[in-house]
PDB file of N, CA and C in Angstrom:
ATOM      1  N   UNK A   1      78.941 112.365 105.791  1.00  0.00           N
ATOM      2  CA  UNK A   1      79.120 112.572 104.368  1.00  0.00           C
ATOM      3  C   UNK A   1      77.749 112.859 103.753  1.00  0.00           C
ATOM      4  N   UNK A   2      77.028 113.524 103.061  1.00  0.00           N
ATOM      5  CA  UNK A   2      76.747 114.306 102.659  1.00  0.00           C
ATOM      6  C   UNK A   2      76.426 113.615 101.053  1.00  0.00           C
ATOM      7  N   UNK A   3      74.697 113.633 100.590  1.00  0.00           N
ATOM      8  CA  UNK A   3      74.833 113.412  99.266  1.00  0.00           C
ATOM      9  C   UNK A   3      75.936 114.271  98.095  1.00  0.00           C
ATOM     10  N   UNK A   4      76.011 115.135  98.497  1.00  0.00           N
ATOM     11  CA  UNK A   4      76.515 116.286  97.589  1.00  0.00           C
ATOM     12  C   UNK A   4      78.097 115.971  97.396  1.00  0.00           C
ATOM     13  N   UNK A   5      78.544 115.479  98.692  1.00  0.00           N
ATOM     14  CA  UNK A   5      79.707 115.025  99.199  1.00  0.00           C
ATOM     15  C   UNK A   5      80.269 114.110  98.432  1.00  0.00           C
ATOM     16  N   UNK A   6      79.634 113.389  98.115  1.00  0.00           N
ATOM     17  CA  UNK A   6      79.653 111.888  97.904  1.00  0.00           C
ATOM     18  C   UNK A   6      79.678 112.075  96.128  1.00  0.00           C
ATOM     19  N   UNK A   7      78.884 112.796  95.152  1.00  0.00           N
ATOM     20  CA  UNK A   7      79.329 113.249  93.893  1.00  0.00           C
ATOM     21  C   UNK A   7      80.477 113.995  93.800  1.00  0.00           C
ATOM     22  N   UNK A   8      80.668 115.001  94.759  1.00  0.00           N
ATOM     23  CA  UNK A   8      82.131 115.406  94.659  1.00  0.00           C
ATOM     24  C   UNK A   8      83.130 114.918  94.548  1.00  0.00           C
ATOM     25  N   UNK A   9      83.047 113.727  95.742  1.00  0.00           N
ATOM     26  CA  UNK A   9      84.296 112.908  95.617  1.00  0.00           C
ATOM     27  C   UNK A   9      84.986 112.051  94.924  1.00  0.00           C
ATOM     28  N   UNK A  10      83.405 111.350  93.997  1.00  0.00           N
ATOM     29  CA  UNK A  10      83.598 110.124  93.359  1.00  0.00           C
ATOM     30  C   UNK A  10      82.997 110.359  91.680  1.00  0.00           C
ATOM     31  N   UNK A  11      83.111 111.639  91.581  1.00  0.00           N
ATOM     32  CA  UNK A  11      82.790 112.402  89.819  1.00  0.00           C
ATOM     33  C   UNK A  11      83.014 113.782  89.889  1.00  0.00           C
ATOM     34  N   UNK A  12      83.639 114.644  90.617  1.00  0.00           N
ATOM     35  CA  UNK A  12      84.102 115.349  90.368  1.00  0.00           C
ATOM     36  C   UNK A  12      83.150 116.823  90.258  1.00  0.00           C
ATOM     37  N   UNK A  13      81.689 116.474  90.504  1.00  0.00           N
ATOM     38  CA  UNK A  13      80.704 117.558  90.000  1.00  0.00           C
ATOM     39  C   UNK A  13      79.438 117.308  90.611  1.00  0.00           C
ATOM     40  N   UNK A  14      78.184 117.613  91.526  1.00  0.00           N
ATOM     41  CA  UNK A  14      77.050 117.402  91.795  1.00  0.00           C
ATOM     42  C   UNK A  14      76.123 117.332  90.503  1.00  0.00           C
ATOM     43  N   UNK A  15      76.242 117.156  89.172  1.00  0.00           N
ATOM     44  CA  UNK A  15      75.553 117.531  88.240  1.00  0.00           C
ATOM     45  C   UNK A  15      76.086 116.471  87.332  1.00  0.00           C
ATOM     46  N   UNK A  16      75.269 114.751  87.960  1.00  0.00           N
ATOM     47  CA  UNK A  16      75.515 113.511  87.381  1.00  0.00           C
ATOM     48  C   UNK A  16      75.021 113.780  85.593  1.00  0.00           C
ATOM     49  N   UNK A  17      74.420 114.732  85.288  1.00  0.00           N
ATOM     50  CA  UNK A  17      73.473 114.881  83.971  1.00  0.00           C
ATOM     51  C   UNK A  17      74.788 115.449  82.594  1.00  0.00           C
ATOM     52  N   UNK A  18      75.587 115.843  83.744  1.00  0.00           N
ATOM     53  CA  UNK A  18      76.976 117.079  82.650  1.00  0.00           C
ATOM     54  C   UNK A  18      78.320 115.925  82.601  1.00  0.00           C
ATOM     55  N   UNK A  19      78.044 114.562  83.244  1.00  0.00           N
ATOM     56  CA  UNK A  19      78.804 113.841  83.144  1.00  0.00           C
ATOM     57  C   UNK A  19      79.240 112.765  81.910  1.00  0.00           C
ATOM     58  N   UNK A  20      80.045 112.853  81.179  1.00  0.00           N
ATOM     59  CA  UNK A  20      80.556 111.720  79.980  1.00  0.00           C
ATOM     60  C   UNK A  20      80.331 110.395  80.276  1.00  0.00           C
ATOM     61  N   UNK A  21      79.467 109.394  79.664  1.00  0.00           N
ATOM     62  CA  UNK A  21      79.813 107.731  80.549  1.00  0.00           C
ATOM     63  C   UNK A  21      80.914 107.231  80.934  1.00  0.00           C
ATOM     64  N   UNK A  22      82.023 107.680  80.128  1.00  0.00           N
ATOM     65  CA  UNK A  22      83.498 107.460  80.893  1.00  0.00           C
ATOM     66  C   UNK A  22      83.238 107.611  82.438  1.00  0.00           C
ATOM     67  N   UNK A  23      82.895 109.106  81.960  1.00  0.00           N
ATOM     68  CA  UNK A  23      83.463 109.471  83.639  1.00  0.00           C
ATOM     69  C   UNK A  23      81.932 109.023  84.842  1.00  0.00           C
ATOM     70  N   UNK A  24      81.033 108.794  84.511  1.00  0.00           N
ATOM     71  CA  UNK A  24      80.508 107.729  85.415  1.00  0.00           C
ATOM     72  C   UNK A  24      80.937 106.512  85.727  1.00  0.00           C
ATOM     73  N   UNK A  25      81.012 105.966  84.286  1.00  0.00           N
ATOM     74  CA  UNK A  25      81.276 104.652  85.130  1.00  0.00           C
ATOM     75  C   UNK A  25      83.020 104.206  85.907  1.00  0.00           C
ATOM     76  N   UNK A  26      83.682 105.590  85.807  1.00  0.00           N
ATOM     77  CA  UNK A  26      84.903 105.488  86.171  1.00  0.00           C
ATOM     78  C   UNK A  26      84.649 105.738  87.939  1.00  0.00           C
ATOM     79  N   UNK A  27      83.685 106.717  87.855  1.00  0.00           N
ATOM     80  CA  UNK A  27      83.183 107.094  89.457  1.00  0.00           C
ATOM     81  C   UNK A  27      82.992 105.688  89.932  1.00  0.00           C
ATOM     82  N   UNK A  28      81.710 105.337  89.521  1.00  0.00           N
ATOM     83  CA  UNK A  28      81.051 103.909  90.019  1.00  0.00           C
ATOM     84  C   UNK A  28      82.653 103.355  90.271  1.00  0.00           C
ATOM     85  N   UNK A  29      83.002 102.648  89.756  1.00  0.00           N
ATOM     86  CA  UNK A  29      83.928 101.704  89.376  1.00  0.00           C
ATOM     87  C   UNK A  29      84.833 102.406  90.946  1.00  0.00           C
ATOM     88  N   UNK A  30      85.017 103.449  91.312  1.00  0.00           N
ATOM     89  CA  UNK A  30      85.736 103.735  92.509  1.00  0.00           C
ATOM     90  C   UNK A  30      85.131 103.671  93.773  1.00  0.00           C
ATOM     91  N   UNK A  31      83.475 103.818  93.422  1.00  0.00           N
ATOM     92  CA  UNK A  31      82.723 103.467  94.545  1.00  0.00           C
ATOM     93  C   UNK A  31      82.721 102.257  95.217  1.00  0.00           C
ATOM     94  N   UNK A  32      82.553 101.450  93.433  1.00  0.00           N
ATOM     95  CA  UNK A  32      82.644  99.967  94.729  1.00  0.00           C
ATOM     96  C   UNK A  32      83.851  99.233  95.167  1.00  0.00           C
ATOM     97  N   UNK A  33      84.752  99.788  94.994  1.00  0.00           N
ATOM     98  CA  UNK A  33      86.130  99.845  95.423  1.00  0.00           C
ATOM     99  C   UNK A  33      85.862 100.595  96.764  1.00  0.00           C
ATOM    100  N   UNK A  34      85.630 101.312  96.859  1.00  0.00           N
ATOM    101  CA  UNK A  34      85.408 101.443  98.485  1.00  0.00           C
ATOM    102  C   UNK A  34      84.597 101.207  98.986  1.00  0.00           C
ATOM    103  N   UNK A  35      83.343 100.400  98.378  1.00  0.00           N
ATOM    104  CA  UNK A  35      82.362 100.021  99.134  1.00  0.00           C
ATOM    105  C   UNK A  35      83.132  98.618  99.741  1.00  0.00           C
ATOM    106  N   UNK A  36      84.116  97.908  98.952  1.00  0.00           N
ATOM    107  CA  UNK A  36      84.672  97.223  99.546  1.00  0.00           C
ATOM    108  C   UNK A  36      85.401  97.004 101.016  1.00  0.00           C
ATOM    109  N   UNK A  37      85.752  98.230 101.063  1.00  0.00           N
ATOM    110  CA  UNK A  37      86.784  98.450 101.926  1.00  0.00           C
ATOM    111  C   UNK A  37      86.283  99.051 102.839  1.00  0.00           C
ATOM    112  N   UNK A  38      85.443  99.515 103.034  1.00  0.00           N
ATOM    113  CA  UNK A  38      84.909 100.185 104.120  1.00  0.00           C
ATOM    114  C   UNK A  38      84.298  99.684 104.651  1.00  0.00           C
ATOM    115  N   UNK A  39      84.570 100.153 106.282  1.00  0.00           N
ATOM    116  CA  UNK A  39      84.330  99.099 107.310  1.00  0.00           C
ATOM    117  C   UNK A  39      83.476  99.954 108.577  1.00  0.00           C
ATOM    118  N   UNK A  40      82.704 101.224 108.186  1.00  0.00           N
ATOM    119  CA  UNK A  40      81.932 102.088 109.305  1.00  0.00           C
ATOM    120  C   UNK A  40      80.654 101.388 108.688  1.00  0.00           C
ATOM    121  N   UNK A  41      79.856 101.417 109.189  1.00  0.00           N
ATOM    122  CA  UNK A  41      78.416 100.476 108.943  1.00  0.00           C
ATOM    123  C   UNK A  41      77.597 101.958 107.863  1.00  0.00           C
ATOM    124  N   UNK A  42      77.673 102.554 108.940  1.00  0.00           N
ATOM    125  CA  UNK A  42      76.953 103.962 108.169  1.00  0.00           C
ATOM    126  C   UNK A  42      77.637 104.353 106.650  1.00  0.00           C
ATOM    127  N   UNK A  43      78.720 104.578 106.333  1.00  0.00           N
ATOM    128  CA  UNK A  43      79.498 105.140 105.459  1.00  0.00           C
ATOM    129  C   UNK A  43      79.134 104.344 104.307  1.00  0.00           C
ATOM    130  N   UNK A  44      79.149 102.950 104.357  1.00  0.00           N
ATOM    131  CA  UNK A  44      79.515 101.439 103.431  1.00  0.00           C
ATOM    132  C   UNK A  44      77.568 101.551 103.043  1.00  0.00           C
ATOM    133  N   UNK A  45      76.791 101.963 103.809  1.00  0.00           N
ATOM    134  CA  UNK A  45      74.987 102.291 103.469  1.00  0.00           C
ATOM    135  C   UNK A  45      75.772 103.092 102.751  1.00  0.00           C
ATOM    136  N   UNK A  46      75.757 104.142 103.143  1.00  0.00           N
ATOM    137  CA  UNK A  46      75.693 105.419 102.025  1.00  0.00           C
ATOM    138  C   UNK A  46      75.968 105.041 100.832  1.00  0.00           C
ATOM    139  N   UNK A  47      77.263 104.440 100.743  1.00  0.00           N
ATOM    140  CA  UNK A  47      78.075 103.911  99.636  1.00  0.00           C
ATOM    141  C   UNK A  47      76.940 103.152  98.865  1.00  0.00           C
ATOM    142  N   UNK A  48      76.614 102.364  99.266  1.00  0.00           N
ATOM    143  CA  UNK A  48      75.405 101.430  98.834  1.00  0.00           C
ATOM    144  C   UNK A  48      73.955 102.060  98.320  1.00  0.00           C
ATOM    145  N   UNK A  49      73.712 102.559  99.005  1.00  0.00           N
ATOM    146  CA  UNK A  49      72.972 103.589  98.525  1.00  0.00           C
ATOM    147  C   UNK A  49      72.674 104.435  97.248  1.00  0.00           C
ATOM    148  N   UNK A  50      73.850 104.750  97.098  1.00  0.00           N
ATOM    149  CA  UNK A  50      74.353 105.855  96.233  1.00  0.00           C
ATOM    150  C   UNK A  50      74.591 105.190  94.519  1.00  0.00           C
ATOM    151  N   UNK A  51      74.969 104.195  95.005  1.00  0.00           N
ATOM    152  CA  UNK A  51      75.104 102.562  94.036  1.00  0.00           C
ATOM    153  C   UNK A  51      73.682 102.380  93.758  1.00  0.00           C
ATOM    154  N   UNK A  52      72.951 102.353  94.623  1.00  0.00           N
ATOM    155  CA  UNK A  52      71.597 101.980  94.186  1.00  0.00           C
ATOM    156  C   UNK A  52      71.087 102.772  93.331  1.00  0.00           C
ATOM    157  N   UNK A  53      70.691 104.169  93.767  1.00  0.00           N
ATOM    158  CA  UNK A  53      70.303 104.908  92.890  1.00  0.00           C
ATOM    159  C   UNK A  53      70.971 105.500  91.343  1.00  0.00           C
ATOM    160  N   UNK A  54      72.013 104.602  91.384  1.00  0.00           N
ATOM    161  CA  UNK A  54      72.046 104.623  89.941  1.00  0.00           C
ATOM    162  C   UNK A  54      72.172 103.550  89.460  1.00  0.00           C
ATOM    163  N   UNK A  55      71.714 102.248  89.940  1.00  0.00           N
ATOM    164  CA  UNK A  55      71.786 101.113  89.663  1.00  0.00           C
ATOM    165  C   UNK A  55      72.715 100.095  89.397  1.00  0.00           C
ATOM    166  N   UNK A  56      74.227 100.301  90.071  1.00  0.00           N
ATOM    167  CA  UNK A  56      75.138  99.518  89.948  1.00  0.00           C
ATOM    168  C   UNK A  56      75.519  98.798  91.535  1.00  0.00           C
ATOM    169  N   UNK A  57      74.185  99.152  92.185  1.00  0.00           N
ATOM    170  CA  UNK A  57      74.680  98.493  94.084  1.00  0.00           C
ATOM    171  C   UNK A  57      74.774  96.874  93.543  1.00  0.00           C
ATOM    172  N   UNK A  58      76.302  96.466  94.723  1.00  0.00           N
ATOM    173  CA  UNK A  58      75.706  94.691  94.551  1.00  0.00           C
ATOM    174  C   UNK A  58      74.323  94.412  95.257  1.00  0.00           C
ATOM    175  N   UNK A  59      74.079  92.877  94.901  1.00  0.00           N
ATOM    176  CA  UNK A  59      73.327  92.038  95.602  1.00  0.00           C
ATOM    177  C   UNK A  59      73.395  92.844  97.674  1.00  0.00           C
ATOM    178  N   UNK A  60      72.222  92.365  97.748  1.00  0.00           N
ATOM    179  CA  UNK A  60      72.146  92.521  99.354  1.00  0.00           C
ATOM    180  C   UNK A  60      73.346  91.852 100.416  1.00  0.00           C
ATOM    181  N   UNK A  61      73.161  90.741 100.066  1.00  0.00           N
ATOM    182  CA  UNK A  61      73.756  89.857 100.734  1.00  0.00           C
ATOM    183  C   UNK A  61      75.474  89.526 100.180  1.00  0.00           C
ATOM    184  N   UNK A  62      75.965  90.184  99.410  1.00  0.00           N
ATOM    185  CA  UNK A  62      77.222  90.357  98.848  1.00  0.00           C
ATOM    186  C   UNK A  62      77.609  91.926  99.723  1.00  0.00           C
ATOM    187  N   UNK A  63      77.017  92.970  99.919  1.00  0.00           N
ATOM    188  CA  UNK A  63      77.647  94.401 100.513  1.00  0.00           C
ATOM    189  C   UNK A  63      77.251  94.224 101.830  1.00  0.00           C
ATOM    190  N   UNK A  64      76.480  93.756 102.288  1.00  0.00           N
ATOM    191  CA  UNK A  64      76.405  93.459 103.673  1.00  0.00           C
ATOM    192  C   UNK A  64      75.959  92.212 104.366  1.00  0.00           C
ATOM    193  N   UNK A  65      77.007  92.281 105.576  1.00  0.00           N
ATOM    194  CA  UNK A  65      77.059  90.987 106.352  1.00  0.00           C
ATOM    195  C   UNK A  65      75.910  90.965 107.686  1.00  0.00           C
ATOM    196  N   UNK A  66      75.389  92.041 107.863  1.00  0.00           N
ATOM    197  CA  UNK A  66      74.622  92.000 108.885  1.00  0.00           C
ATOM    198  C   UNK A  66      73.287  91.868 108.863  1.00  0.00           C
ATOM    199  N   UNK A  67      72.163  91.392 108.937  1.00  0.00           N
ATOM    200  CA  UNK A  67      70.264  91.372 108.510  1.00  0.00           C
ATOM    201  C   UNK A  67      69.973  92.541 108.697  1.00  0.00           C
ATOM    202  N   UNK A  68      70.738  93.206 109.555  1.00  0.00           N
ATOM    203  CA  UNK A  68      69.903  94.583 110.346  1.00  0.00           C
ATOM    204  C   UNK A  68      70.418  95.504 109.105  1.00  0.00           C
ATOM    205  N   UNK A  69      71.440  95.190 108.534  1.00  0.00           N
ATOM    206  CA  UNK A  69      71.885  96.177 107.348  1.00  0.00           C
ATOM    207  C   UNK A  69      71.326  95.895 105.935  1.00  0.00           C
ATOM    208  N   UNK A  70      70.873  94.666 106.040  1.00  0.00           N
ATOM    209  CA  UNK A  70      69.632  94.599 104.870  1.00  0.00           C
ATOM    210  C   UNK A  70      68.549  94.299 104.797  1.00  0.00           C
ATOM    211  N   UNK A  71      68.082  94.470 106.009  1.00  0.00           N
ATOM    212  CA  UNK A  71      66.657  95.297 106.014  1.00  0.00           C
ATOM    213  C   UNK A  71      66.531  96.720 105.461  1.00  0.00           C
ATOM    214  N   UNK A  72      67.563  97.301 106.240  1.00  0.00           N
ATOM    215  CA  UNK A  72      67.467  98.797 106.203  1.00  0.00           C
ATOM    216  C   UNK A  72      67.553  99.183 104.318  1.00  0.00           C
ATOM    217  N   UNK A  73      68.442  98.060 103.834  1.00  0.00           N
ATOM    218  CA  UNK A  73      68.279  98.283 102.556  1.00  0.00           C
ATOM    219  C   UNK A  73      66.985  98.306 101.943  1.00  0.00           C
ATOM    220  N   UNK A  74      66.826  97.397 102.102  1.00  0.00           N
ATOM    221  CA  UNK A  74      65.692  96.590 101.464  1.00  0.00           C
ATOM    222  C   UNK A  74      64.026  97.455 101.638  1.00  0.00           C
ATOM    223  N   UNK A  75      64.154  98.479 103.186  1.00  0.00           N
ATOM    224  CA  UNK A  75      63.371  99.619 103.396  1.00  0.00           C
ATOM    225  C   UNK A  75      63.494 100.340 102.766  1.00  0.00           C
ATOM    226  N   UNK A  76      64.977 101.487 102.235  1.00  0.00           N
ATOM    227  CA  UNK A  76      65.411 101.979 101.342  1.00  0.00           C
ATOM    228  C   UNK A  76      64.827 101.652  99.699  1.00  0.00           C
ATOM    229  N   UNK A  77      64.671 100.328  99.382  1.00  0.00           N
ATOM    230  CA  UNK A  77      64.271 100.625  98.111  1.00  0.00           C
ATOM    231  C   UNK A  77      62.898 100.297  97.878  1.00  0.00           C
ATOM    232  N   UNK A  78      62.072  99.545  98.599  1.00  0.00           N
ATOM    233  CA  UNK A  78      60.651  99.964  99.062  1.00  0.00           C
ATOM    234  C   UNK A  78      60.468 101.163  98.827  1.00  0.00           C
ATOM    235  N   UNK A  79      61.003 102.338 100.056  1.00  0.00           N
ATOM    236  CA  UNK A  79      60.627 104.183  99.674  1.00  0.00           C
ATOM    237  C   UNK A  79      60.511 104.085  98.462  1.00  0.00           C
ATOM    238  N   UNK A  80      61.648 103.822  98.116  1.00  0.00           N
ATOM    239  CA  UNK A  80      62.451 104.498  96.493  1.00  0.00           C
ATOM    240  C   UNK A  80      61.629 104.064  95.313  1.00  0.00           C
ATOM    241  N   UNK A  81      60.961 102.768  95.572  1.00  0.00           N
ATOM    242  CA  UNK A  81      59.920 102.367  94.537  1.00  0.00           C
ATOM    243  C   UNK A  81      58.667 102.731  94.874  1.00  0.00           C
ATOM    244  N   UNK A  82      57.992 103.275  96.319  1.00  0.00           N
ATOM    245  CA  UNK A  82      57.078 103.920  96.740  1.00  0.00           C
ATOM    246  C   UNK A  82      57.315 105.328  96.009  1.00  0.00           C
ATOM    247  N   UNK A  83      58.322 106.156  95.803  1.00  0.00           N
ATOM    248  CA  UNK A  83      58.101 107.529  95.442  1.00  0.00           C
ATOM    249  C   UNK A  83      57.921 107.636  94.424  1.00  0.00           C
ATOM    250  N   UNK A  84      58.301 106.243  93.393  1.00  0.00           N
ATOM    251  CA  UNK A  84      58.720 106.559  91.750  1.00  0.00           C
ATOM    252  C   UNK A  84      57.086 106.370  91.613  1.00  0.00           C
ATOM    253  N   UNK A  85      56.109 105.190  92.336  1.00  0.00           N
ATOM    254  CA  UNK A  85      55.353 105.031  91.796  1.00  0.00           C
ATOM    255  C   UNK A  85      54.093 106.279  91.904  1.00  0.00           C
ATOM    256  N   UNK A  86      54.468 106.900  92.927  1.00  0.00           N
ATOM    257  CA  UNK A  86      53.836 108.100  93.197  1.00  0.00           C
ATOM    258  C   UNK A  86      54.028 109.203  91.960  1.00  0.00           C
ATOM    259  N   UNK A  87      55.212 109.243  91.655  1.00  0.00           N
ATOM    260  CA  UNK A  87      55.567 110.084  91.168  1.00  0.00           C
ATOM    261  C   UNK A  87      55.154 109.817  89.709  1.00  0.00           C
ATOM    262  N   UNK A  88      54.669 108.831  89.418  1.00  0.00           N
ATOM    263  CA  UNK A  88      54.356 108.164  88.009  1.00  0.00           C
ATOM    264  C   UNK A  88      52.796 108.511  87.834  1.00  0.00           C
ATOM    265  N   UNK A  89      52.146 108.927  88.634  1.00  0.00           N
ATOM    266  CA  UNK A  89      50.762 108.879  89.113  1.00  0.00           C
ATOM    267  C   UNK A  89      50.317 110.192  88.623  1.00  0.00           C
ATOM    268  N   UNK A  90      51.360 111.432  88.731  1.00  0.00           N
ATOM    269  CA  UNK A  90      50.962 112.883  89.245  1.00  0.00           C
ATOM    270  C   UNK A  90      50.711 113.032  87.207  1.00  0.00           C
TER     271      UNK A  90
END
């Protein structure tokens, strides 16, 4: 699945900026409904992920049961606060 994928499915449009707050937080609101439910290790990151970067992921230790899956988070938003701060710099 595919970032691009993943706005398609769960808002209807790759272009989070042309979206109504309805219809975000109606997306979100379906994401973590399947972040629930999903049970591929990879897929349920993404999911999480995707949550993150717009700031509605749960807690670490509430979306995943495994250490090895929140580390990898927890690397994930390290980058993610490594690029912003870079990017704050330029």
């Amino acid at each position: 699945m595919t970032f691009d994928d993943q706005l398609q499915r769960y808002f209807g449009t790759t272009d989070l900026a042309a979206l109504s707050h309805d219809a975000l937080a109606a997306g979100v609101d379906r994401m973590k409904v399947d972040l629930g439910l999903e049970t591929d290790r990879a897929r349920r990151f993404a999911l999480w992920a995707l949550l993150f970067t717009l700031g509605e992921a749960p807690d670490l230790d509430v979306a995943f049961k495994d250490e090895a899956d929140r580390e990898a988070a927890r690397n994930l938003m390290d980058l993610l606060a490594a690029a912003e701060e870079r990017g704050g710099e330029a």
